[in-house]
Protein backbone atom coordinates (compact mmCIF):
# COMPACT_ATOMS: atom_id res chain seq x y z
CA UNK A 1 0.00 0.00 0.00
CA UNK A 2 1.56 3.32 -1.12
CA UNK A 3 0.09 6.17 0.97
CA UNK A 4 0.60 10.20 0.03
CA UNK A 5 -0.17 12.66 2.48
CA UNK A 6 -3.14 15.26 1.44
CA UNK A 7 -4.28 18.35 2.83
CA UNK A 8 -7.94 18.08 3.16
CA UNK A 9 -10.15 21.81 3.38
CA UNK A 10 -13.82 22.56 3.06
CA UNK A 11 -15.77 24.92 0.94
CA UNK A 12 -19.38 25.18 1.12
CA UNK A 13 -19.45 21.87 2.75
CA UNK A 14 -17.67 20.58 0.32
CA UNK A 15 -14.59 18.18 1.47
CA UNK A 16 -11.46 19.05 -0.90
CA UNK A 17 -7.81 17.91 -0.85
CA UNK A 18 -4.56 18.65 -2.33
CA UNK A 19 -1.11 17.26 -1.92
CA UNK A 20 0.38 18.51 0.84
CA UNK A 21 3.96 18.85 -1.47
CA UNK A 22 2.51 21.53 -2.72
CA UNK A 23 1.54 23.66 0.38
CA UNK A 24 4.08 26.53 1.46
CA UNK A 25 1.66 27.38 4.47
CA UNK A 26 -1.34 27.96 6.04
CA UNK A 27 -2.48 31.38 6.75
CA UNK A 28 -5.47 31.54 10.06
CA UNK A 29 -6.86 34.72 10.90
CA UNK A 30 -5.31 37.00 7.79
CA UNK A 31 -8.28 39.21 7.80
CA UNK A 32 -5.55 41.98 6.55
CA UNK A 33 -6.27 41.41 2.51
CA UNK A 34 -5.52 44.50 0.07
CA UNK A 35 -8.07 44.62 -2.33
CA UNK A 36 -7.09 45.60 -5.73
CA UNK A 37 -8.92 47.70 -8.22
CA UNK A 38 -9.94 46.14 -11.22
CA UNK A 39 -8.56 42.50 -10.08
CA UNK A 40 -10.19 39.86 -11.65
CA UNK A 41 -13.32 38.57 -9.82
CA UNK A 42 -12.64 35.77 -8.41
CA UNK A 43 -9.25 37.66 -6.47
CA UNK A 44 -9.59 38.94 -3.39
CA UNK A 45 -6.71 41.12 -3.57
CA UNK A 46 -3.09 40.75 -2.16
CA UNK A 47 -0.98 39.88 0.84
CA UNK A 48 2.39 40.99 1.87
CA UNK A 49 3.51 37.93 3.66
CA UNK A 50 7.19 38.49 4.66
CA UNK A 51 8.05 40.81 1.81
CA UNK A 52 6.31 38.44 -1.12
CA UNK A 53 3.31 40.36 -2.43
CA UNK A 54 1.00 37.24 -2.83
CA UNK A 55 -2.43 37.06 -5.02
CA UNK A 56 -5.25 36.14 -3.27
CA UNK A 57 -7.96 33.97 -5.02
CA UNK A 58 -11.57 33.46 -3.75
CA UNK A 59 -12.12 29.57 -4.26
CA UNK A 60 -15.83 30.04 -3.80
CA UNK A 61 -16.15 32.60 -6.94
CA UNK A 62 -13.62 30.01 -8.67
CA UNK A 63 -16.03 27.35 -7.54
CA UNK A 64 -18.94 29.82 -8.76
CA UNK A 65 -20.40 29.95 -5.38
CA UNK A 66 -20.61 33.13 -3.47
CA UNK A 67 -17.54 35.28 -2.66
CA UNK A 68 -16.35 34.54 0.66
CA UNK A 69 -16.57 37.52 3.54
CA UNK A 70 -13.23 38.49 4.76
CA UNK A 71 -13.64 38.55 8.01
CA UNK A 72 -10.20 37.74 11.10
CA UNK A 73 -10.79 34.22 10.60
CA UNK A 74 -9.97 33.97 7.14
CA UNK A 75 -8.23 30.37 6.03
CA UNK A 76 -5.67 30.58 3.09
CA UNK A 77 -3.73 28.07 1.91
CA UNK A 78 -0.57 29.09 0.43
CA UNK A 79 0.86 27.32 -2.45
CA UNK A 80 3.82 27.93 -4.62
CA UNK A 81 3.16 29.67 -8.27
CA UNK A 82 4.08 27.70 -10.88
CA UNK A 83 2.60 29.55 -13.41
CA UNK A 84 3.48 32.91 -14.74
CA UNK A 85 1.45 35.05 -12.66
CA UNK A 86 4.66 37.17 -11.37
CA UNK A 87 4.76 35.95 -8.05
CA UNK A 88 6.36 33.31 -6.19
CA UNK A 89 2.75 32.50 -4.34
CA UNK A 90 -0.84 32.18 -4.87
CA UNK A 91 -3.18 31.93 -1.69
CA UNK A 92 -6.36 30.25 -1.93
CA UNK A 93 -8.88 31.50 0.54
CA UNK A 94 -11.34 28.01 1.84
CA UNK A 95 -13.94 27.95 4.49
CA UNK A 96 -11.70 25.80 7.02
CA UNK A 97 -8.44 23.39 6.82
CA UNK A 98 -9.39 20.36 8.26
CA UNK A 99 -6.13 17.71 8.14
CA UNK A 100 -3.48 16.35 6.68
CA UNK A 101 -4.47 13.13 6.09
CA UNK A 102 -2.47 9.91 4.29
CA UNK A 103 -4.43 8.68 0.82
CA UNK A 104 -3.90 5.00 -0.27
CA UNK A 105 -2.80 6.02 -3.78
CA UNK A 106 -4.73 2.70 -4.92
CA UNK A 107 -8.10 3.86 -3.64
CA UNK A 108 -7.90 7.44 -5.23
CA UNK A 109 -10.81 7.68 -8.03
CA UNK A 110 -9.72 8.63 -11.60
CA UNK A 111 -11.11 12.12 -11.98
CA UNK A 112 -15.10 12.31 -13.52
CA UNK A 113 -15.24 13.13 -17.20
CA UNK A 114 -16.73 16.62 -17.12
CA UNK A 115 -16.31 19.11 -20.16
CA UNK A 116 -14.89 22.90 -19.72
CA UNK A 117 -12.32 23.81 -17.05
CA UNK A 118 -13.57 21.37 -13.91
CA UNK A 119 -12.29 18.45 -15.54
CA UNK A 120 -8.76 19.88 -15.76
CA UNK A 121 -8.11 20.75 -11.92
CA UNK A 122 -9.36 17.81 -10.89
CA UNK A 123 -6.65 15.16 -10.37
CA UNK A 124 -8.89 12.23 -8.58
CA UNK A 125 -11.24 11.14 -6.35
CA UNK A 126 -11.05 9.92 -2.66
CA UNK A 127 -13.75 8.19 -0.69
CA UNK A 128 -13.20 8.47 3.25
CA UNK A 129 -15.96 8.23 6.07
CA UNK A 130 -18.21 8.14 3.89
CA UNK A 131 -17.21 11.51 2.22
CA UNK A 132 -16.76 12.19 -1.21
CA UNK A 133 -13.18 13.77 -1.32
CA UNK A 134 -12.10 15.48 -4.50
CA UNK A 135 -8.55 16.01 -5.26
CA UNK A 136 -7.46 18.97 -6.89
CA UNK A 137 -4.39 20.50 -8.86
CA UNK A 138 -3.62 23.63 -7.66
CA UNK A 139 -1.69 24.91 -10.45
CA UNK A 140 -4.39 24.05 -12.61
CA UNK A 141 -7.10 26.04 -10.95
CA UNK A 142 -6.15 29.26 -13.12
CA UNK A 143 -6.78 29.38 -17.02
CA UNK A 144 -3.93 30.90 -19.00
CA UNK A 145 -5.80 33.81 -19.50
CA UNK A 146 -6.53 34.07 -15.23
CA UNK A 147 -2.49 33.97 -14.57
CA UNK A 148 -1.90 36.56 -17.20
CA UNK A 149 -4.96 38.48 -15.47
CA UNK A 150 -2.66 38.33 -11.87
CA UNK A 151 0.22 38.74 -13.96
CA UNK A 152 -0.79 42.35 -15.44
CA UNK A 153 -1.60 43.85 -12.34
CA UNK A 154 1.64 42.39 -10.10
CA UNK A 155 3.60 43.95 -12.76
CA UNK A 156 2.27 47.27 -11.15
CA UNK A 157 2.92 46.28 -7.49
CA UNK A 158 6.28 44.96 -7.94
């Protein structure tokens, strides 16, 4: 049995996960989020976090659900940019972290078949406690055309 580790959040009551590899850190209680004219929608604005200005992105308007309130208990998940969004991070804001958790790699769920974007951040599916987990790609969230969006504007902040 080959296990992974997996950070596991919820949105909406939704049970998410992605591999923990790719978290940088977790941010509780940033309620201090710059918001940024003419950002694209689903970005909250930015963070200075130790001297990296990081891009903030909403994954409920991502999700299309509604935008999340920022409020001092705000959750973001940190993750390293791999794209070309002019920043080292991206933070993903989520309802609440719940674990890191090990994954038999054997029981993880090819991803549904869905057309449009969905299909392409999700990298499987995980069943636990009776909970439908779904395993996401967090470089894949962002189109092309979303990472040039973040892109545009950091070239004015940086």
């Amino acid at each position: 049995m080959e296990e992974e580790k997996y950070l596991t959040f919820e949105l909406s009551g939704q049970t998410f996960a992605i591999e923990i590899s790719c978290v940088k850190e977790i941010l509780n209680g940033c309620g201090s989020i710059s918001p940024v004219p003419e950002f694209p929608e689903y970005g909250k604005g930015v963070i200075n976090l130790r001297g990296d200005i990081v891009p903030i992105i909403d994954m409920r308007v991502r999700f299309h659900q509604p935008p999340m309130e920022v409020t001092d208990k705000i959750c973001i998940i940190v993750t390293e940019s791999k794209g070309s969004a002019k920043s080292d991070y991206l933070g993903y804001v989520v309802d609440t972290v719940c674990a890191v958790v090990d994954f038999d790699t054997s029981e993880i769920s090819p991803a549904p078949s869905i057309s449009g974007s969905t299909g392409k951040y999700i990298k499987g599916v995980y069943k636990a406690d009776g909970k439908i987990i779904m395993i996401i790609e967090p470089e894949l969230l962002l189109t092309e055309s979303m990472i040039e969006a973040i892109g545009d504007y950091m070239d004015g902040v940086q």
